[in-house]
PDB file of N, CA and C in Angstrom:
ATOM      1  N   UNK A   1       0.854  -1.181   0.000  1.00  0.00           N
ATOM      2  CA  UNK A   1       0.000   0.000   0.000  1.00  0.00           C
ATOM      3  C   UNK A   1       0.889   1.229   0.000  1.00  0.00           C
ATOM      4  N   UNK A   2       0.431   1.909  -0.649  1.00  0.00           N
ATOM      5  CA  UNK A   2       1.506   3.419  -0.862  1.00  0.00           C
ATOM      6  C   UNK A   2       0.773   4.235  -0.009  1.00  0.00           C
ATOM      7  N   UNK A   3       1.900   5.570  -0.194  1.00  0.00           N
ATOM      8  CA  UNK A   3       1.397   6.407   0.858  1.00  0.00           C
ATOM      9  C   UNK A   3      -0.253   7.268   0.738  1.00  0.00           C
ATOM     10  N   UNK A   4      -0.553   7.078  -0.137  1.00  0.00           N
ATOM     11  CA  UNK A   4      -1.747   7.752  -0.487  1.00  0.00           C
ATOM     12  C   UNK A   4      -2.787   6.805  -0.115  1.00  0.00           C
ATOM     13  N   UNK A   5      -3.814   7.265   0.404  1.00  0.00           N
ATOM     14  CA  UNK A   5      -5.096   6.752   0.801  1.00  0.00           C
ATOM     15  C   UNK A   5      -6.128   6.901  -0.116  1.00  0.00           C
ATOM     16  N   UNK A   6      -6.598   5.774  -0.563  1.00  0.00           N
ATOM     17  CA  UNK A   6      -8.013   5.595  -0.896  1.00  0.00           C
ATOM     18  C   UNK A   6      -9.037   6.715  -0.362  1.00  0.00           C
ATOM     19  N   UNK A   7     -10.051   7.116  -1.072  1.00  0.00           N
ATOM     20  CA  UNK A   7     -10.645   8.500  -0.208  1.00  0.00           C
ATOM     21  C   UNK A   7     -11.786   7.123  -0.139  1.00  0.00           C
ATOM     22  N   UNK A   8     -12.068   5.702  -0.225  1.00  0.00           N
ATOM     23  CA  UNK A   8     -13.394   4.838   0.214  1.00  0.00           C
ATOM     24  C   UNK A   8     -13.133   4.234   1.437  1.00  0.00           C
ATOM     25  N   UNK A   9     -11.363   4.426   1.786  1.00  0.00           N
ATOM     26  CA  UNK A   9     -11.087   3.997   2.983  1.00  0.00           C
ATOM     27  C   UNK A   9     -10.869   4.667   4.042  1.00  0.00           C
ATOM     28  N   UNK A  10     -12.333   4.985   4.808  1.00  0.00           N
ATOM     29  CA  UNK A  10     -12.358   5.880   5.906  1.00  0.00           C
ATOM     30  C   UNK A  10     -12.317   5.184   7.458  1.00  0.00           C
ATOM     31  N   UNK A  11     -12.384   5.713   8.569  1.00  0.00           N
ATOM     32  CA  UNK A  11     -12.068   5.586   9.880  1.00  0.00           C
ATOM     33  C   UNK A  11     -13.595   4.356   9.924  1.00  0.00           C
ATOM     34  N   UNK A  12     -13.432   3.457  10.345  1.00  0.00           N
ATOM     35  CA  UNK A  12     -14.527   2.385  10.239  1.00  0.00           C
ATOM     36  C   UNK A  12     -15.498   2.891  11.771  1.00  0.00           C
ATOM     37  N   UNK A  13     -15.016   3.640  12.553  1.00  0.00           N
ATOM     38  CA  UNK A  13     -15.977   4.181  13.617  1.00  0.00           C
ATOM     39  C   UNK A  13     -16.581   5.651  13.491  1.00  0.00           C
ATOM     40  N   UNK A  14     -16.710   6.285  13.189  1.00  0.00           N
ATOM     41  CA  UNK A  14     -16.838   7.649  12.249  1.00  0.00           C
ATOM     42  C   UNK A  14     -16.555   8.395  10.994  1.00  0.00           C
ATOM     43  N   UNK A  15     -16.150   7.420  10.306  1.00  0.00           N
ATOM     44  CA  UNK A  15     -16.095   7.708   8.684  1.00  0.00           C
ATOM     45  C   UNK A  15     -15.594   9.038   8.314  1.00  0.00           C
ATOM     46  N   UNK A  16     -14.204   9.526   9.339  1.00  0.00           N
ATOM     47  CA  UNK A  16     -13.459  10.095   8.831  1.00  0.00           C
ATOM     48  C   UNK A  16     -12.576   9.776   7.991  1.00  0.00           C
ATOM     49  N   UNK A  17     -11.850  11.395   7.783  1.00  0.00           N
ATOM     50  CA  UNK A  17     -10.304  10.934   6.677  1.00  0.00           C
ATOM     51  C   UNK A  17      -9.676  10.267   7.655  1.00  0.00           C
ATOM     52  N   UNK A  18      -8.675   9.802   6.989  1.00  0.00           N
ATOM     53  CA  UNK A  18      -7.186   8.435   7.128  1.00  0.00           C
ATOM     54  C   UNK A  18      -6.352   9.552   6.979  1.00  0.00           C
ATOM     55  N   UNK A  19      -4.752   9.407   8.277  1.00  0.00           N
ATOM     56  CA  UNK A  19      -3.497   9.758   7.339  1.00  0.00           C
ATOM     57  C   UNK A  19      -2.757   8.519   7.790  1.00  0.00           C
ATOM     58  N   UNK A  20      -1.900   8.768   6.662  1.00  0.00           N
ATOM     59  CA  UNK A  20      -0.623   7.595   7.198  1.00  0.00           C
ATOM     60  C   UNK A  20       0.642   8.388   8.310  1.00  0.00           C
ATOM     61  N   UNK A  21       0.770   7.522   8.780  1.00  0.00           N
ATOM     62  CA  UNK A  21       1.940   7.403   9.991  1.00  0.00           C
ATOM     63  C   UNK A  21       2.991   6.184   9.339  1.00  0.00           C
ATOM     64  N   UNK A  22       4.542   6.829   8.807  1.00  0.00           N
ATOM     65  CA  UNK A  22       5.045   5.928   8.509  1.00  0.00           C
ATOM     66  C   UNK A  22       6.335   5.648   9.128  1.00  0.00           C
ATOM     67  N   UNK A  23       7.217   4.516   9.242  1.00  0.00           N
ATOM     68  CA  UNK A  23       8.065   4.218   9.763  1.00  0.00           C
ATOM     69  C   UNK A  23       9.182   5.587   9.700  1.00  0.00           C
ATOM     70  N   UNK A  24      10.007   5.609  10.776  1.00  0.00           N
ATOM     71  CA  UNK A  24      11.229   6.387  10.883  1.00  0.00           C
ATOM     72  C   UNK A  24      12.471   6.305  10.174  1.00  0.00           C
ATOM     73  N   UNK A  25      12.499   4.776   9.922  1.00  0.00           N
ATOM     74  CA  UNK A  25      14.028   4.599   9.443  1.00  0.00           C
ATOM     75  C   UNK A  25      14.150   4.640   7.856  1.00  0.00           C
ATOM     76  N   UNK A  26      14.000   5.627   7.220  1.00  0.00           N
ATOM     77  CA  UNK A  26      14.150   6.096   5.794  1.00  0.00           C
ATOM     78  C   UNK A  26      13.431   5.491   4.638  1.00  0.00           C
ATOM     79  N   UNK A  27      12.699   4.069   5.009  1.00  0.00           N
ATOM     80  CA  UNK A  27      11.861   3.324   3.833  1.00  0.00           C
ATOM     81  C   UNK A  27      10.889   4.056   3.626  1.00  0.00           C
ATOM     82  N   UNK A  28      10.308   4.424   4.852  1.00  0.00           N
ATOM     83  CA  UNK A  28       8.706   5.505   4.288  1.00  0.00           C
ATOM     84  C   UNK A  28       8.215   4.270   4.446  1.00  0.00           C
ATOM     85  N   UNK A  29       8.039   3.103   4.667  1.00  0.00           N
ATOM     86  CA  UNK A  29       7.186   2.689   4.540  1.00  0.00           C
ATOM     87  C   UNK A  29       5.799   2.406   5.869  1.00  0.00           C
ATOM     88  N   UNK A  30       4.533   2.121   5.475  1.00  0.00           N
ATOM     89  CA  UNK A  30       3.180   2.938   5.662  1.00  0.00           C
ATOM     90  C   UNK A  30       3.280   1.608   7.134  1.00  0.00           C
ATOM     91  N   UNK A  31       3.145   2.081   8.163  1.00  0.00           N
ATOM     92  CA  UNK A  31       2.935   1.733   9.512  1.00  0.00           C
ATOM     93  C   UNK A  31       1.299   1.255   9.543  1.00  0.00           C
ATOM     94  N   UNK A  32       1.016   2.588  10.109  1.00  0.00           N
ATOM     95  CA  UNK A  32      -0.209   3.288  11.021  1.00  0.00           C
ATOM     96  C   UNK A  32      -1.301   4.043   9.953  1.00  0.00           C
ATOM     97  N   UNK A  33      -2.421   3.525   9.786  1.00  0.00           N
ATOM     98  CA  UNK A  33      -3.260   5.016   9.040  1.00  0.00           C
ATOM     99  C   UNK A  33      -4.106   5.619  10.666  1.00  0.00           C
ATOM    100  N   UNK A  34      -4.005   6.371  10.683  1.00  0.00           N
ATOM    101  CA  UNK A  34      -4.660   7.252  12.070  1.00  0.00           C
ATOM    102  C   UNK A  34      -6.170   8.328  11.474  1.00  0.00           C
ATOM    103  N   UNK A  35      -6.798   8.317  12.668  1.00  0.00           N
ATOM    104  CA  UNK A  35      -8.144   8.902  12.009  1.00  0.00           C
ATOM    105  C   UNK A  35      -8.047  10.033  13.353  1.00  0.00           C
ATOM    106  N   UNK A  36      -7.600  11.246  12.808  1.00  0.00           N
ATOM    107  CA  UNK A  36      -7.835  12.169  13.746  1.00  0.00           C
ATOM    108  C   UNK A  36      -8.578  12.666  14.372  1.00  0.00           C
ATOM    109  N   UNK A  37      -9.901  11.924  13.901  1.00  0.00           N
ATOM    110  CA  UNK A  37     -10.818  12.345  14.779  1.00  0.00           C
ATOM    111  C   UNK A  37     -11.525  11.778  16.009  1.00  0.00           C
ATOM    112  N   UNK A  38     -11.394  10.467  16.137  1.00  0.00           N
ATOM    113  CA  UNK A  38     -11.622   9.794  16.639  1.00  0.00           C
ATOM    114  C   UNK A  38     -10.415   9.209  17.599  1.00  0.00           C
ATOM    115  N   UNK A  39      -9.185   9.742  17.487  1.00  0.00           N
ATOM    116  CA  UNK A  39      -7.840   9.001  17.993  1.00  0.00           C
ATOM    117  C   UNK A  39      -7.752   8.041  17.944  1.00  0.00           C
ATOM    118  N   UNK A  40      -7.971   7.359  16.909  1.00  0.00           N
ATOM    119  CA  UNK A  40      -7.644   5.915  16.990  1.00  0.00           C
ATOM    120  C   UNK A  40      -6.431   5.343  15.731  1.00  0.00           C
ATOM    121  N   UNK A  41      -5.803   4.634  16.196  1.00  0.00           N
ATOM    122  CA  UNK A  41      -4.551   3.991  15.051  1.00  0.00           C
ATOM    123  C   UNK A  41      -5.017   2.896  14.492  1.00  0.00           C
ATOM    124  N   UNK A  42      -4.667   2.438  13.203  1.00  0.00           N
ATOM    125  CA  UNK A  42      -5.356   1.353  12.843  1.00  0.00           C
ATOM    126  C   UNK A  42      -3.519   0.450  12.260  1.00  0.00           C
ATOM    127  N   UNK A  43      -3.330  -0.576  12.707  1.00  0.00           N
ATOM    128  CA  UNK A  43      -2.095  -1.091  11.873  1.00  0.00           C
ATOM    129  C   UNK A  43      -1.935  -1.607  10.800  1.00  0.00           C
ATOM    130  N   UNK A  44      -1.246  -1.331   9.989  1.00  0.00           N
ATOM    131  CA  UNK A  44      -0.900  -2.108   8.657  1.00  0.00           C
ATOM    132  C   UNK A  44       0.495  -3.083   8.511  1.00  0.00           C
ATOM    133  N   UNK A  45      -0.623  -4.095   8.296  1.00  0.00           N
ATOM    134  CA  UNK A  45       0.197  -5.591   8.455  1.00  0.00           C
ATOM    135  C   UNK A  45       0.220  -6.136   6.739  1.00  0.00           C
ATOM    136  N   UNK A  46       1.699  -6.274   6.663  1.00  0.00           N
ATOM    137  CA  UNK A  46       2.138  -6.909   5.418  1.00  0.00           C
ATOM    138  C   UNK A  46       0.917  -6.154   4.182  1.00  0.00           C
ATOM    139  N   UNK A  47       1.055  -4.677   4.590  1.00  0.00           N
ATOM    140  CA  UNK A  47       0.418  -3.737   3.169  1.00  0.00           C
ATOM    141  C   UNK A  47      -1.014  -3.970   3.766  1.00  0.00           C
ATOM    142  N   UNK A  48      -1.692  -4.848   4.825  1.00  0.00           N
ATOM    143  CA  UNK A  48      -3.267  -4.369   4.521  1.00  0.00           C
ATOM    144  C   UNK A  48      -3.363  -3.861   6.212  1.00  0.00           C
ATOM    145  N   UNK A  49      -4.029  -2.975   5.459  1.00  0.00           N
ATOM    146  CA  UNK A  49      -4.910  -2.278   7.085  1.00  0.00           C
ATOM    147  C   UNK A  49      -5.847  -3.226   7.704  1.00  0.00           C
ATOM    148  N   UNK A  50      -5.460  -2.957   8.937  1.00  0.00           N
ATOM    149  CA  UNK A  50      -6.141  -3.773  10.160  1.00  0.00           C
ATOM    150  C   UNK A  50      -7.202  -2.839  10.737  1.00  0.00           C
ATOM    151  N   UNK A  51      -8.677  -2.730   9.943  1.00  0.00           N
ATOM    152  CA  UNK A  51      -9.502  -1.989  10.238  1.00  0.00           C
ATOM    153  C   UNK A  51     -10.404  -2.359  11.130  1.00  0.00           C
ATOM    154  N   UNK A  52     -10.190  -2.961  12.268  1.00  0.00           N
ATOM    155  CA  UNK A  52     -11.176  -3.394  13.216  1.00  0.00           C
ATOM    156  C   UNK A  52     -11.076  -2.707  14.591  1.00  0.00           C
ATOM    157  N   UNK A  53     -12.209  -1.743  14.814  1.00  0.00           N
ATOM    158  CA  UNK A  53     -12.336  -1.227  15.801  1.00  0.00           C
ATOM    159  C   UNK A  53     -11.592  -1.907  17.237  1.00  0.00           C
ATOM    160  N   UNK A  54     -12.117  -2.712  17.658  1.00  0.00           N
ATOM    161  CA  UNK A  54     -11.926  -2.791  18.819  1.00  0.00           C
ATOM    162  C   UNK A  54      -9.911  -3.378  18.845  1.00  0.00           C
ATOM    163  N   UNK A  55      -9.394  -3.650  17.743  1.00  0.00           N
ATOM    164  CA  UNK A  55      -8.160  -3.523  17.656  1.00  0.00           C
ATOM    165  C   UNK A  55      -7.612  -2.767  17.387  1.00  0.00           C
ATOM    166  N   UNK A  56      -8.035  -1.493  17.385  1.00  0.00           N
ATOM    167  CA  UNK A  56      -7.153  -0.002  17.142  1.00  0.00           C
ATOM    168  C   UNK A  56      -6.420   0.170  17.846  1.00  0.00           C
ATOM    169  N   UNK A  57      -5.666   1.119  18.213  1.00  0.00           N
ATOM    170  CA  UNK A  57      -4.735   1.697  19.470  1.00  0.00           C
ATOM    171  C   UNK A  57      -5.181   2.997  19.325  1.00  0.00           C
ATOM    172  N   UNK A  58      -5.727   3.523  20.840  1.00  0.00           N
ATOM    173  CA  UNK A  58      -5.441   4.361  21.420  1.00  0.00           C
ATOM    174  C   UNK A  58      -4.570   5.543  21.378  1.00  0.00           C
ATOM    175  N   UNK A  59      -4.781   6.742  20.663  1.00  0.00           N
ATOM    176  CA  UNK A  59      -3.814   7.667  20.646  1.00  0.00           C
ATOM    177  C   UNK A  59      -3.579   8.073  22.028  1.00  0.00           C
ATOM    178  N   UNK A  60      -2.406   8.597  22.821  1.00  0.00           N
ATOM    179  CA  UNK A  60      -2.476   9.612  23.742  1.00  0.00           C
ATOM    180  C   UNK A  60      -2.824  11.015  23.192  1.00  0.00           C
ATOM    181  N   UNK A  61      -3.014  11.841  24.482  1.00  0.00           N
ATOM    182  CA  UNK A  61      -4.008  13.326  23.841  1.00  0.00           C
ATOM    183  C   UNK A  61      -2.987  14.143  23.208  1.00  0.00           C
ATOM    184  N   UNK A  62      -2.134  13.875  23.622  1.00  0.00           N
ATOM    185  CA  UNK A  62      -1.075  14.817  23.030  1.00  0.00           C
ATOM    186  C   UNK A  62      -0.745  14.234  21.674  1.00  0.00           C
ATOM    187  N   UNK A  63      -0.418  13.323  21.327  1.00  0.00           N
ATOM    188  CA  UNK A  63      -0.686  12.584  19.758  1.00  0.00           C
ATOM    189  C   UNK A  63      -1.778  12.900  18.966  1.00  0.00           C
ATOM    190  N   UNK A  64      -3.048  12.674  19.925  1.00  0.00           N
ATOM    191  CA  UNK A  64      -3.878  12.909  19.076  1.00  0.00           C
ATOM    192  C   UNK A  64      -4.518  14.160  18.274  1.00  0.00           C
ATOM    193  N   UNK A  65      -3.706  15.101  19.467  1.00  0.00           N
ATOM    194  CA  UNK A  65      -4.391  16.304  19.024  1.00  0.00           C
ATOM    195  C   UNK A  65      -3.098  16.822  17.940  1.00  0.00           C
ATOM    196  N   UNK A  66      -1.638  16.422  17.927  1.00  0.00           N
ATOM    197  CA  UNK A  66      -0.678  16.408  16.655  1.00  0.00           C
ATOM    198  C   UNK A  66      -1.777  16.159  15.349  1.00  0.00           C
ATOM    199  N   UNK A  67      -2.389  15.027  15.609  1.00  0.00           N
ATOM    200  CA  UNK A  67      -2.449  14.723  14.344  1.00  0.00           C
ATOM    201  C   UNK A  67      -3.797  15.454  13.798  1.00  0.00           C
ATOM    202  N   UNK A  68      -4.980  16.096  14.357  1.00  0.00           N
ATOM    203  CA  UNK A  68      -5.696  17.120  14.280  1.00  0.00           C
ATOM    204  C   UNK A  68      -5.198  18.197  13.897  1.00  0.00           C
ATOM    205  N   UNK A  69      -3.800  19.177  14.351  1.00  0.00           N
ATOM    206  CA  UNK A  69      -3.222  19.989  14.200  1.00  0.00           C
ATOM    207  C   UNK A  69      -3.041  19.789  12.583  1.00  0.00           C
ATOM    208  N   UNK A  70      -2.554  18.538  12.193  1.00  0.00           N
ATOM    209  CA  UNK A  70      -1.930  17.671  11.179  1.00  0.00           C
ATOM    210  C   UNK A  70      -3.003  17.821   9.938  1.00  0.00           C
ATOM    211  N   UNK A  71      -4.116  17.434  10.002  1.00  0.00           N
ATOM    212  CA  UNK A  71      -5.080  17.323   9.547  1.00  0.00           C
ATOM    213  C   UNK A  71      -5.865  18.597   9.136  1.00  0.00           C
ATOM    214  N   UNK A  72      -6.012  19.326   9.958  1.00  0.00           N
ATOM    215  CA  UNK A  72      -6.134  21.126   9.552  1.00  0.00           C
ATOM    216  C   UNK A  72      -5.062  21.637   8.829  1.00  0.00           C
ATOM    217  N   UNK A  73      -3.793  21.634   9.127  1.00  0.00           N
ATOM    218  CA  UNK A  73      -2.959  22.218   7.768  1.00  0.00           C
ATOM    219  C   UNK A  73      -3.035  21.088   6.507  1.00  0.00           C
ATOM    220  N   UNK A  74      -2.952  20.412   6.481  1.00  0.00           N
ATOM    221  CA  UNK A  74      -3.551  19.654   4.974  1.00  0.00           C
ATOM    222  C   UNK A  74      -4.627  20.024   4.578  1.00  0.00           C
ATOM    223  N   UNK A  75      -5.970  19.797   5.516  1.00  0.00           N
ATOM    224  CA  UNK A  75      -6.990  20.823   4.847  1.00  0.00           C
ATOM    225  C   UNK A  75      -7.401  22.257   4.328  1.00  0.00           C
ATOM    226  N   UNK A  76      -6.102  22.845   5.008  1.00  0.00           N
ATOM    227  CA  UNK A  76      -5.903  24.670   4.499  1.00  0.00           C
ATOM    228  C   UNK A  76      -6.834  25.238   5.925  1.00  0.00           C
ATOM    229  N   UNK A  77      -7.202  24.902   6.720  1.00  0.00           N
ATOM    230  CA  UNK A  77      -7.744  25.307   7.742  1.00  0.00           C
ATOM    231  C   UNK A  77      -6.897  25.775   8.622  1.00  0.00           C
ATOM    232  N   UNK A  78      -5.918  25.828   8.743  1.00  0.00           N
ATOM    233  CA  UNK A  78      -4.625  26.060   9.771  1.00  0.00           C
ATOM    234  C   UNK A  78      -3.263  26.224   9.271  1.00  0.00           C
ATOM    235  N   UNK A  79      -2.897  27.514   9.559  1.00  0.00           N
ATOM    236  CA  UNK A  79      -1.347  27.913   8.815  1.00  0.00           C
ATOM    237  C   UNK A  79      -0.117  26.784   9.078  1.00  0.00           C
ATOM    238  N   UNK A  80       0.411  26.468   7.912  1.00  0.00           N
ATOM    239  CA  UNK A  80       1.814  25.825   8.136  1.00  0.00           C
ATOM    240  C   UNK A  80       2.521  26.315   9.426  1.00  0.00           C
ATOM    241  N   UNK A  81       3.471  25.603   9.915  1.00  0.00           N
ATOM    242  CA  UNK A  81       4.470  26.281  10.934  1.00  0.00           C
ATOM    243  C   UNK A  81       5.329  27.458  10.574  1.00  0.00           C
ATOM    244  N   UNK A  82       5.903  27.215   9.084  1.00  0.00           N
ATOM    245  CA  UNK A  82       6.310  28.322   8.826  1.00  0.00           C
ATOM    246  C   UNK A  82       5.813  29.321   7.686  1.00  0.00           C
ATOM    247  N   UNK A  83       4.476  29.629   7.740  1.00  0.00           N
ATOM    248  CA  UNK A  83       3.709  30.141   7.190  1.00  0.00           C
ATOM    249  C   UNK A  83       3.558  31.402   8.228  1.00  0.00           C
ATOM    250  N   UNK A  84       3.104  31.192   9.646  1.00  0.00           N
ATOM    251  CA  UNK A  84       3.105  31.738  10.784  1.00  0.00           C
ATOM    252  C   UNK A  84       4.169  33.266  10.618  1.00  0.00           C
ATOM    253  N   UNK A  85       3.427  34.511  11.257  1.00  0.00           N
ATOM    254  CA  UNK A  85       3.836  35.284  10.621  1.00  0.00           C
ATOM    255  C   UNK A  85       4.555  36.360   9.580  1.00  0.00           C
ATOM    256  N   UNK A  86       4.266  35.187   8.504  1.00  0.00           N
ATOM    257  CA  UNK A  86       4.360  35.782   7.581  1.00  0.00           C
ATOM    258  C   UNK A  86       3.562  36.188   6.204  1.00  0.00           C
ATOM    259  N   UNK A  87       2.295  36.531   6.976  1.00  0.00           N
ATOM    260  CA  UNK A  87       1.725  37.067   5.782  1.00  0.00           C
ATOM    261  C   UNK A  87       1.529  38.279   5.305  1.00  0.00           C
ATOM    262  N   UNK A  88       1.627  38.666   3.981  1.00  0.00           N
ATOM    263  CA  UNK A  88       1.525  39.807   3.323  1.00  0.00           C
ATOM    264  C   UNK A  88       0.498  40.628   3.219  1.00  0.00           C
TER     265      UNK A  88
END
């Protein structure tokens, strides 16, 4: 599965958007799709998402609300970090 999400594959408990969360060590490759709205992680095992509620993980609040933060600047709802005073 690449980094781009399906827009039919939404959060299976509130039918939000998906982002990916991907590994650290330089492959990029796709971990976690996370549904910011709901804080929940979903894992991706050998390329398929593990979309079953009650096997999600738990964001902490401070994660979760990253990835909300996360989710508003992709949507244009919230200035980049370094967008931040500098507008014309």
């Amino acid at each position: 599965m690449n980094q781009r999400i399906p827009e039919f594959l939404v959060c299976p408990c509130c039918r939000g958007r998906l982002l990916a969360r991907t590994t650290e060590e330089g492959s990029g490759a796709l971990e976690e799709l996370v549904c910011p709205a709901c804080g929940l992680g979903f894992a991706v095992l050998d390329h398929i998402p593990m979309m079953v509620p009650h096997d999600a993980r738990t964001l902490p609040e401070a994660e979760a609300e990253a990835w909300r933060l996360k989710a508003k600047r992709l949507s244009g709802a919230a200035p980049r970090p370094n967008d931040e005073g500098n507008s014309q």
